[in-house]
PDB file of N, CA and C in Angstrom:
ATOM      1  N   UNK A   1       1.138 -13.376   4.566  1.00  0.00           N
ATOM      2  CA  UNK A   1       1.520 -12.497   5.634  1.00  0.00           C
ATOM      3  C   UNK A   1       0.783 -11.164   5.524  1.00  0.00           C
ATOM      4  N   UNK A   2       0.453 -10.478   4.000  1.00  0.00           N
ATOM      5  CA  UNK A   2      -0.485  -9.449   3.985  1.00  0.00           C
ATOM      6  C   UNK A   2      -1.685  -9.366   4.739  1.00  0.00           C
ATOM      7  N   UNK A   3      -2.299 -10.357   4.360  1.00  0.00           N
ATOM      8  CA  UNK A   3      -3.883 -10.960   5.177  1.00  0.00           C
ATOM      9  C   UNK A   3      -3.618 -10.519   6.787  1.00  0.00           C
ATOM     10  N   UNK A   4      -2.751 -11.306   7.352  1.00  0.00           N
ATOM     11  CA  UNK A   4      -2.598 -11.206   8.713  1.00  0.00           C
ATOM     12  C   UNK A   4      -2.156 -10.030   8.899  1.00  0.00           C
ATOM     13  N   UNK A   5      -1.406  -9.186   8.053  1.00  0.00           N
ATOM     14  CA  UNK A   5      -1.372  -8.222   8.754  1.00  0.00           C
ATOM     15  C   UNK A   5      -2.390  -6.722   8.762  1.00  0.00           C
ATOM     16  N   UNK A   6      -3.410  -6.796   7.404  1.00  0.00           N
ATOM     17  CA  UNK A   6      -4.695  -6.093   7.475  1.00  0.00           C
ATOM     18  C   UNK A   6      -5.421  -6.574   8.306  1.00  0.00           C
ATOM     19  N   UNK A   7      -5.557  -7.836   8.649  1.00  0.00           N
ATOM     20  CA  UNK A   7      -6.663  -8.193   9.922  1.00  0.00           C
ATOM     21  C   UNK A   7      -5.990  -7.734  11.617  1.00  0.00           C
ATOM     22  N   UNK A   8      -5.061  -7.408  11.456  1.00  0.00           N
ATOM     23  CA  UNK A   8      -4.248  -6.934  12.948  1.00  0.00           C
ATOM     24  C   UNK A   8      -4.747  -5.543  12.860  1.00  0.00           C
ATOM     25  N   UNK A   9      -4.332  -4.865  11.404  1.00  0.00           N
ATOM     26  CA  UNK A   9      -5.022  -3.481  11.368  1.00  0.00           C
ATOM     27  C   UNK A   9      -5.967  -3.155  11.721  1.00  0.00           C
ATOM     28  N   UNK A  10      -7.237  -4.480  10.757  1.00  0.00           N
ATOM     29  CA  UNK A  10      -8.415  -3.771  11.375  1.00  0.00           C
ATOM     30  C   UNK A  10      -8.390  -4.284  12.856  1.00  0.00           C
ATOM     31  N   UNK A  11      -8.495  -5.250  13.705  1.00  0.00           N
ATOM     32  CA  UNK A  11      -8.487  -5.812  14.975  1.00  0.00           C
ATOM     33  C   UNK A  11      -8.218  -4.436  15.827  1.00  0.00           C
ATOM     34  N   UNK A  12      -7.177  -3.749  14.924  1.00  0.00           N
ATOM     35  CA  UNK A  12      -6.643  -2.441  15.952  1.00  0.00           C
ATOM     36  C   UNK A  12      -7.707  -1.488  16.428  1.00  0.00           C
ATOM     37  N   UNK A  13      -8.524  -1.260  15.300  1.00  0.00           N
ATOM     38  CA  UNK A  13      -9.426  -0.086  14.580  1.00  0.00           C
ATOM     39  C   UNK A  13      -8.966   0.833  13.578  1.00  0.00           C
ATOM     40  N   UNK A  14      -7.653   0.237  12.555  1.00  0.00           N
ATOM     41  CA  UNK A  14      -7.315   0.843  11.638  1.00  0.00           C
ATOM     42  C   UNK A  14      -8.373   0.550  10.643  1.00  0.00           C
ATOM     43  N   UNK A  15      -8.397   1.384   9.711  1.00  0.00           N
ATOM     44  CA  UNK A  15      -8.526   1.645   8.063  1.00  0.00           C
ATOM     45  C   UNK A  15      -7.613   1.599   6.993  1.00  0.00           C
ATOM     46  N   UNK A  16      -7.278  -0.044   5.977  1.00  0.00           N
ATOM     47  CA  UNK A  16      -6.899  -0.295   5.266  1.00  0.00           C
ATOM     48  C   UNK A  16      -7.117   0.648   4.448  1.00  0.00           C
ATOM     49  N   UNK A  17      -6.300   1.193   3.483  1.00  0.00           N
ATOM     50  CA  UNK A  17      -6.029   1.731   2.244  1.00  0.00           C
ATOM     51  C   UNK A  17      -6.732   0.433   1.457  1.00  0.00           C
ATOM     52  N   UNK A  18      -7.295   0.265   0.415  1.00  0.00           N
ATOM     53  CA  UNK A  18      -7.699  -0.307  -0.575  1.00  0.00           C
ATOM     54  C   UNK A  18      -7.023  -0.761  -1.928  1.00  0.00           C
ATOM     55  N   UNK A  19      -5.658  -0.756  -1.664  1.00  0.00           N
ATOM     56  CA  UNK A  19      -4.815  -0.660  -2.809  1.00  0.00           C
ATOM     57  C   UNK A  19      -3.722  -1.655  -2.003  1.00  0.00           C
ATOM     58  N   UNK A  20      -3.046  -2.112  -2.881  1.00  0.00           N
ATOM     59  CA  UNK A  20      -2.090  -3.260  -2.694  1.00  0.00           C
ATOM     60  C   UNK A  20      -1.346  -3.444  -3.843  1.00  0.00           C
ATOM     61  N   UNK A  21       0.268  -3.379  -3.911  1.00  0.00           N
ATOM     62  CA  UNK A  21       1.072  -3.650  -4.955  1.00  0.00           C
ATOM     63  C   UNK A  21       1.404  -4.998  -5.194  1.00  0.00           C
ATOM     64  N   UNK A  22       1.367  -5.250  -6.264  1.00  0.00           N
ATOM     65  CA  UNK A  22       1.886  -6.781  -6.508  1.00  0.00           C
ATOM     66  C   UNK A  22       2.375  -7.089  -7.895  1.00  0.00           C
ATOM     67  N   UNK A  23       2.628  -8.220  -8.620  1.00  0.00           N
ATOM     68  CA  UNK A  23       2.837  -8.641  -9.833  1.00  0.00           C
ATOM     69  C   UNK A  23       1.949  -8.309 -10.422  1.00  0.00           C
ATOM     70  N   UNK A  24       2.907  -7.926 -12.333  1.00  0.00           N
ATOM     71  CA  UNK A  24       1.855  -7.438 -13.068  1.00  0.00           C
ATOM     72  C   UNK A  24       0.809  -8.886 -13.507  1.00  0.00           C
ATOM     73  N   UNK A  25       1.018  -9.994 -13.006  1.00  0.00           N
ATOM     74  CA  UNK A  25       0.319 -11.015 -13.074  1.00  0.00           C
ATOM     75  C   UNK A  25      -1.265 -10.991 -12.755  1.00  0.00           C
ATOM     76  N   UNK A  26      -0.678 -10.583 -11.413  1.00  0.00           N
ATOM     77  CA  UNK A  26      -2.091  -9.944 -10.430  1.00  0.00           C
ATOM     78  C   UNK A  26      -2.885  -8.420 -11.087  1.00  0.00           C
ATOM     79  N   UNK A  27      -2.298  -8.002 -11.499  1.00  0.00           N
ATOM     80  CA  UNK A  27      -2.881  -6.390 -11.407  1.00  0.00           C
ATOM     81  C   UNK A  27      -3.990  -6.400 -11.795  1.00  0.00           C
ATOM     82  N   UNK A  28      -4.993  -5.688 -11.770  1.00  0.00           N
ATOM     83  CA  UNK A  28      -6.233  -5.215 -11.595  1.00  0.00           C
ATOM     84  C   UNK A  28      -7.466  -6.498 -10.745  1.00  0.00           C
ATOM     85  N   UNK A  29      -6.455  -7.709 -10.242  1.00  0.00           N
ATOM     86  CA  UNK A  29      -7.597  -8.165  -9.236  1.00  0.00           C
ATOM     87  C   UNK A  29      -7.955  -7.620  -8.036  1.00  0.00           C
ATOM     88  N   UNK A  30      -8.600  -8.225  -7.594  1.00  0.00           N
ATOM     89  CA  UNK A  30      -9.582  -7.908  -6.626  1.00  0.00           C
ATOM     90  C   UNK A  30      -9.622  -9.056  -5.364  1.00  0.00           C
ATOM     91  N   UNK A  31      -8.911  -8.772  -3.701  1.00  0.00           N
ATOM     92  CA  UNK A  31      -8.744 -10.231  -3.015  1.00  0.00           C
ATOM     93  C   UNK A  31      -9.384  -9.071  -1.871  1.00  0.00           C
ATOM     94  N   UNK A  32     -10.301  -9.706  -1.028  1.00  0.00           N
ATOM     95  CA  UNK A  32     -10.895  -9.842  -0.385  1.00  0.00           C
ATOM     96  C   UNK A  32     -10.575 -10.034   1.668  1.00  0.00           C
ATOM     97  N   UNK A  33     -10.322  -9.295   2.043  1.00  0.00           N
ATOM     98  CA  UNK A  33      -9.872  -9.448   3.316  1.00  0.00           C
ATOM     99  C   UNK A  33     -10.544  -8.469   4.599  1.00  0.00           C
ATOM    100  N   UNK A  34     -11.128  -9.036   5.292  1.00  0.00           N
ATOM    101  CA  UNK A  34     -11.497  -8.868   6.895  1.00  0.00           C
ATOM    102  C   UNK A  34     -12.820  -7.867   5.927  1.00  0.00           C
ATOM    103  N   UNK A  35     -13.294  -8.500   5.047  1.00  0.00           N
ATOM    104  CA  UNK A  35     -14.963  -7.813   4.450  1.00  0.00           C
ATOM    105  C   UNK A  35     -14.164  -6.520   4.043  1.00  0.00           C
ATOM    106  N   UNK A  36     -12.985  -6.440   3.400  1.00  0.00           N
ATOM    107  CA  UNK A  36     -12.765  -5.117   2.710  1.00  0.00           C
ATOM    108  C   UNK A  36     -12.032  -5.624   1.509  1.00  0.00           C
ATOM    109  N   UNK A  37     -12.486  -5.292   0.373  1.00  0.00           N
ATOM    110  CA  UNK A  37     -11.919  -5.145  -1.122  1.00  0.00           C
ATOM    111  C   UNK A  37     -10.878  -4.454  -1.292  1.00  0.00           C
ATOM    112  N   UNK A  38      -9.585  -5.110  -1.650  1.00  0.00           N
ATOM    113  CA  UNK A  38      -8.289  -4.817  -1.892  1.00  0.00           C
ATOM    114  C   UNK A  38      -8.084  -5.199  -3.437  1.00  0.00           C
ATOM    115  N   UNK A  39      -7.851  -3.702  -4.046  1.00  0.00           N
ATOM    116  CA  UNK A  39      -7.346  -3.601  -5.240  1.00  0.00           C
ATOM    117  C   UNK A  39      -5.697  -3.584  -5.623  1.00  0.00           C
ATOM    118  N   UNK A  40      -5.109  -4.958  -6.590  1.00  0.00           N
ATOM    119  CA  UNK A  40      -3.858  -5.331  -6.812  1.00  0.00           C
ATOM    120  C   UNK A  40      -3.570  -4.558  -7.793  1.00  0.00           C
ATOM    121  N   UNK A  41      -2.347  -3.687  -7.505  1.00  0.00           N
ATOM    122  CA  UNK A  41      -1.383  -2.888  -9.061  1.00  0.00           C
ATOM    123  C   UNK A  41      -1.023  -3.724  -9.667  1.00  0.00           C
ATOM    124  N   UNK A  42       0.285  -4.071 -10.491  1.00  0.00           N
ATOM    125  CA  UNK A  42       1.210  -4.032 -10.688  1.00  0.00           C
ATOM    126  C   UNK A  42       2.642  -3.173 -11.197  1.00  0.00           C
ATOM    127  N   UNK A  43       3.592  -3.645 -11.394  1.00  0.00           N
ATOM    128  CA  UNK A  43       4.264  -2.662 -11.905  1.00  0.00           C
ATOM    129  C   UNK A  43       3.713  -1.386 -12.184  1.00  0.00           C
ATOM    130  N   UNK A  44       3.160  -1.415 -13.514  1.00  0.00           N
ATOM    131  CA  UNK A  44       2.611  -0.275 -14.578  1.00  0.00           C
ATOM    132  C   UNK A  44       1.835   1.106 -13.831  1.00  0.00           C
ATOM    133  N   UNK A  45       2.647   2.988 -13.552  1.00  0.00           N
ATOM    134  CA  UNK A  45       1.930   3.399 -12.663  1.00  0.00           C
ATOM    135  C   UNK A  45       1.759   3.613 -11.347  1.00  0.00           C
ATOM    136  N   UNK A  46       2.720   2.820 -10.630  1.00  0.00           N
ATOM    137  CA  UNK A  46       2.771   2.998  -9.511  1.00  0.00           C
ATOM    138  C   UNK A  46       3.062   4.292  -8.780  1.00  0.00           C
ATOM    139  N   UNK A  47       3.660   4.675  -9.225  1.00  0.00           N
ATOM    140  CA  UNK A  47       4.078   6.116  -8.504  1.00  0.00           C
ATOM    141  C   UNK A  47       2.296   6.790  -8.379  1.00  0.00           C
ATOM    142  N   UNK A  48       2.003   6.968  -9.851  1.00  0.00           N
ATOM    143  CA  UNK A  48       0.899   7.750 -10.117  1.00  0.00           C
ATOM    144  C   UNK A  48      -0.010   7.428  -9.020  1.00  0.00           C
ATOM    145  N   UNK A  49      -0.149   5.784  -8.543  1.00  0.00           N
ATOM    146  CA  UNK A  49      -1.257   4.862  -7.771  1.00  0.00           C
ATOM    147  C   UNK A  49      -0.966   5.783  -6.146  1.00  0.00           C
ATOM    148  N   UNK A  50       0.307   5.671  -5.777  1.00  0.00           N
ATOM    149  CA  UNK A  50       1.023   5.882  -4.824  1.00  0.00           C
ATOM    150  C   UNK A  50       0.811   7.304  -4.759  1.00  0.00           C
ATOM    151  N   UNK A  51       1.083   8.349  -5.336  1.00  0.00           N
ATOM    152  CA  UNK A  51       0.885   9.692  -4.913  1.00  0.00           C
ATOM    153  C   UNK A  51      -0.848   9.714  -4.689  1.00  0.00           C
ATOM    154  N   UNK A  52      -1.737   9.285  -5.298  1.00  0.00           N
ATOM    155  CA  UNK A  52      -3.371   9.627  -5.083  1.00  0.00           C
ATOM    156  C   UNK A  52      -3.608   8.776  -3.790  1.00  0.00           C
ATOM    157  N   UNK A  53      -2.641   7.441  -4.096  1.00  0.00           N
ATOM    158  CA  UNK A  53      -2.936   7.088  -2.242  1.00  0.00           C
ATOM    159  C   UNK A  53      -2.679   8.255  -0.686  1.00  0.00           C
ATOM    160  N   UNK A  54      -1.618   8.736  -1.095  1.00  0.00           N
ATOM    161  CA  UNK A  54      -1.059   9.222   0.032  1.00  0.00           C
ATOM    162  C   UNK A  54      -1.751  10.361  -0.015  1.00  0.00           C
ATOM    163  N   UNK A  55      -2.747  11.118  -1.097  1.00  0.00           N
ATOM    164  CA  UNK A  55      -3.359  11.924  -0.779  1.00  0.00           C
ATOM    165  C   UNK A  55      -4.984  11.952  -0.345  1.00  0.00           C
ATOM    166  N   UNK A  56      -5.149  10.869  -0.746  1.00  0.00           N
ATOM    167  CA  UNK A  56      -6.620  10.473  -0.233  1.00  0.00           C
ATOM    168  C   UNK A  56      -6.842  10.058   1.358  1.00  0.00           C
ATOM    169  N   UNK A  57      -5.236   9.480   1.800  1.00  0.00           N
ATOM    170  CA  UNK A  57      -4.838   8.806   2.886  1.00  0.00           C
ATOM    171  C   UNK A  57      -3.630   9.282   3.643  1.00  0.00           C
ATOM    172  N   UNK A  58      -4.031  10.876   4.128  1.00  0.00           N
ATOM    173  CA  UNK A  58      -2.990  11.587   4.786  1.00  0.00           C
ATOM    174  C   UNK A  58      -2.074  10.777   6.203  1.00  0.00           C
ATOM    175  N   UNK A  59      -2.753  10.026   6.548  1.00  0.00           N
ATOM    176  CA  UNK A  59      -1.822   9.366   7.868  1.00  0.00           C
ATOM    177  C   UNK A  59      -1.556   8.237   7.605  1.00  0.00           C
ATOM    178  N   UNK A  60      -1.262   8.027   6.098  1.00  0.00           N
ATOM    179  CA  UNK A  60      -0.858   6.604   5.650  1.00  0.00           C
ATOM    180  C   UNK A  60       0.314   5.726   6.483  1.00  0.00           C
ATOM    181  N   UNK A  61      -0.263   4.616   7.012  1.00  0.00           N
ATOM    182  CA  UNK A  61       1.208   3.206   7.069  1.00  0.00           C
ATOM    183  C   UNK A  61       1.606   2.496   5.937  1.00  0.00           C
ATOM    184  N   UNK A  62       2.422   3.048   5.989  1.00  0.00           N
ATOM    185  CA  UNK A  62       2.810   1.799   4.566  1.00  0.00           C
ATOM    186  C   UNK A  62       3.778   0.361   5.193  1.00  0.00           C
ATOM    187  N   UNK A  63       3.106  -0.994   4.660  1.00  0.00           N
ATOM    188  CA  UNK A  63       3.842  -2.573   5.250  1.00  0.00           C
ATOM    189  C   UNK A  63       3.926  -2.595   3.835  1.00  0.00           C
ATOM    190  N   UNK A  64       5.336  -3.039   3.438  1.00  0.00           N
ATOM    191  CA  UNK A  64       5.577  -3.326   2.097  1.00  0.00           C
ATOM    192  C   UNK A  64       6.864  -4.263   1.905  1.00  0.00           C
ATOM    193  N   UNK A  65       6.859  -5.748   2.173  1.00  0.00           N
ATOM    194  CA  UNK A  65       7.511  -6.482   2.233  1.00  0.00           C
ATOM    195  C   UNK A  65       7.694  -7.831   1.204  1.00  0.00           C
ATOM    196  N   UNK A  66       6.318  -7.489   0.018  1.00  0.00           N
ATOM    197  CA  UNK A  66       5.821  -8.437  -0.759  1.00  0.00           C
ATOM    198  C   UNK A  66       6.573  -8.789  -1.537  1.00  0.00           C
ATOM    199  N   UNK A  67       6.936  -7.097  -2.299  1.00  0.00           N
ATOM    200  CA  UNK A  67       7.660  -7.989  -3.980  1.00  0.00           C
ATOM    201  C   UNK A  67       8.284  -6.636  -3.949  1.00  0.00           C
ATOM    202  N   UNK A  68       9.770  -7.224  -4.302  1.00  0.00           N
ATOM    203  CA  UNK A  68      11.225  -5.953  -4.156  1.00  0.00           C
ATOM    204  C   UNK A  68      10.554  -4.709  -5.012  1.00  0.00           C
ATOM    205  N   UNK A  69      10.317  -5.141  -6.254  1.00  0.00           N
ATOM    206  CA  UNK A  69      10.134  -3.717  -7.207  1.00  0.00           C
ATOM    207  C   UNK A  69       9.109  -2.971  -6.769  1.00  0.00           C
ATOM    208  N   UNK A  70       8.101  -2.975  -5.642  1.00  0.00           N
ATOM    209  CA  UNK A  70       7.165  -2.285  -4.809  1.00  0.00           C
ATOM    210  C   UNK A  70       7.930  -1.789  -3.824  1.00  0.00           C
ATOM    211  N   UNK A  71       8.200  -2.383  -3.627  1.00  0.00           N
ATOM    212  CA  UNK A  71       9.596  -1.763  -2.559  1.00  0.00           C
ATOM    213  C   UNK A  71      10.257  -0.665  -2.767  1.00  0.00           C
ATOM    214  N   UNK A  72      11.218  -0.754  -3.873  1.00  0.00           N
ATOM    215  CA  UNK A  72      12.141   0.051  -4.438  1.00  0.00           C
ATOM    216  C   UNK A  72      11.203   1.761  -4.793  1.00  0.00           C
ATOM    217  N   UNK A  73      10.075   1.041  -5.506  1.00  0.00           N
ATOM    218  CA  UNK A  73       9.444   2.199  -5.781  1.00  0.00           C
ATOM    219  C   UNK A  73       8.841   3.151  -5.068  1.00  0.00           C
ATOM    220  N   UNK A  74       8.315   2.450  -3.813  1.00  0.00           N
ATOM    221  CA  UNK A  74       7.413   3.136  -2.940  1.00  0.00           C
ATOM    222  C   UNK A  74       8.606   3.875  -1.785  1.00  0.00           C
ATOM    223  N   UNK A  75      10.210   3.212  -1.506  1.00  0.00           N
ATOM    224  CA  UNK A  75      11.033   4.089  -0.807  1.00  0.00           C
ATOM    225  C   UNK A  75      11.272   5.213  -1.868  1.00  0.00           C
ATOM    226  N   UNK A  76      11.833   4.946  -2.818  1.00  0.00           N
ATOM    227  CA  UNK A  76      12.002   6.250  -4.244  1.00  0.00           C
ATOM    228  C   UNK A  76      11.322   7.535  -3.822  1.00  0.00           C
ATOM    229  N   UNK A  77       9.520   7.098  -3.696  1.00  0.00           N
ATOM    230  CA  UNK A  77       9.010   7.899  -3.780  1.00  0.00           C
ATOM    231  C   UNK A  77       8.755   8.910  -2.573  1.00  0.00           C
ATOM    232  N   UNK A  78       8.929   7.930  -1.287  1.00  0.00           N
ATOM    233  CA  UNK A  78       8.800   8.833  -0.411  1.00  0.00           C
ATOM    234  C   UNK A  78       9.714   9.539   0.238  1.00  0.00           C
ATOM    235  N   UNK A  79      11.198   9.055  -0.462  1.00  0.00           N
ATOM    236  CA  UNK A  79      12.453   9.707  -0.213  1.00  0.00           C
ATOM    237  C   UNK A  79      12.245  10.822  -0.940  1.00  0.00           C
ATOM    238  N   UNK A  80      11.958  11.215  -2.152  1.00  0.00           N
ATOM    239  CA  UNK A  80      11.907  12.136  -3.106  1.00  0.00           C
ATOM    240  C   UNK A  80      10.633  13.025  -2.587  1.00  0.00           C
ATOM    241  N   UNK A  81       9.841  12.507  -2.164  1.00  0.00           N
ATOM    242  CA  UNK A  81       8.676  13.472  -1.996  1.00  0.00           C
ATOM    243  C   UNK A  81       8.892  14.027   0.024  1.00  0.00           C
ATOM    244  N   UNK A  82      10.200  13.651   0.731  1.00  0.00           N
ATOM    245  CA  UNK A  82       9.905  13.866   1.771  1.00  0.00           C
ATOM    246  C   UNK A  82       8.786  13.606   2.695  1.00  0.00           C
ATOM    247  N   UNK A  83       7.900  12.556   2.501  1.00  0.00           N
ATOM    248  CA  UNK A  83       6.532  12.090   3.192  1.00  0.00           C
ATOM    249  C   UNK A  83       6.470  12.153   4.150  1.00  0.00           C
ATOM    250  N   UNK A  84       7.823  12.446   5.254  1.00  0.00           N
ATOM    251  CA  UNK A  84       7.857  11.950   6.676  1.00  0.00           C
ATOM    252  C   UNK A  84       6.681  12.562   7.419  1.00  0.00           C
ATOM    253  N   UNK A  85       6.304  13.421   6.422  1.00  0.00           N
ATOM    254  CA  UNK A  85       5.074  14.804   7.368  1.00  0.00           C
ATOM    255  C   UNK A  85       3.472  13.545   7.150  1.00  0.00           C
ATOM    256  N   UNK A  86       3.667  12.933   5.819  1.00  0.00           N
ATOM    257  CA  UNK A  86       2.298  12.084   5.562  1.00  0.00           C
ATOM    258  C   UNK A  86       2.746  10.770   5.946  1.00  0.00           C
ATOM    259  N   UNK A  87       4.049  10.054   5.881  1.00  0.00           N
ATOM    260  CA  UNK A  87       3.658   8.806   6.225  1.00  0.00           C
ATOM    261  C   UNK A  87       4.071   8.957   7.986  1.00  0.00           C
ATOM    262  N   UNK A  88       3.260   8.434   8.799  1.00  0.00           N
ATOM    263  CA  UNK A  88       3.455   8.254  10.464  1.00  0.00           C
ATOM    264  C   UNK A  88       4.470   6.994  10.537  1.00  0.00           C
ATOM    265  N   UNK A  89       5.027   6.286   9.843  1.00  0.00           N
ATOM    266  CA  UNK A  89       5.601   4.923  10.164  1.00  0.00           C
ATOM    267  C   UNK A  89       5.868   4.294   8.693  1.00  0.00           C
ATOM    268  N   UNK A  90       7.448   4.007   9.205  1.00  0.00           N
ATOM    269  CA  UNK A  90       7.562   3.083   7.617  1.00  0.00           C
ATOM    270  C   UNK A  90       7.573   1.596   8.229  1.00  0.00           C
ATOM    271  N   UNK A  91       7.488   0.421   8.096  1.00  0.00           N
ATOM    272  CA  UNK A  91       7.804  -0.840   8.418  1.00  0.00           C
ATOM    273  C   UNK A  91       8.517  -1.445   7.115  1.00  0.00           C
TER     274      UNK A  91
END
């Protein structure tokens, strides 16, 4: 469901963020979608991953429906940091 939904992005004329949370199984691969390189976290860091995102990527969307503990972390953070000014849309 990720795939399809970066290829709707770009289809739009959005710009994927390059970062993607997932299992620490996955973390530090590398998956490939609509000719753009998407780098997998895991657990370990996230916040840290997550604050340099949202600053590199001031009109960030965040779709985060993958895996609960990405979840948990990424509302945490933007409850605590008040983002509503950086993120335009939560889904």
């Amino acid at each position: 469901m990720g795939r399809a939904v970066i290829q709707a992005a770009v289809s739009a004329g959005l710009h994927p963020a390059p970062v993607s949370f997932s299992r620490a199984e996955e973390s530090g691969q590398t998956v490939e979608v609509c000719g753009k390189e998407i780098k997998l976290h895991g657990p370990s860091g996230r916040e840290s991953i997550l604050a340099s995102v949202v600053d590199e990527y001031p009109n960030l969307i965040v779709v985060d429906y993958t895996v609960p503990d990405a979840v948990n972390v990424i509302s945490n953070y933007v409850r605590r940091e008040r983002l509503t000014s950086h993120a335009k849309e939560w889904i």
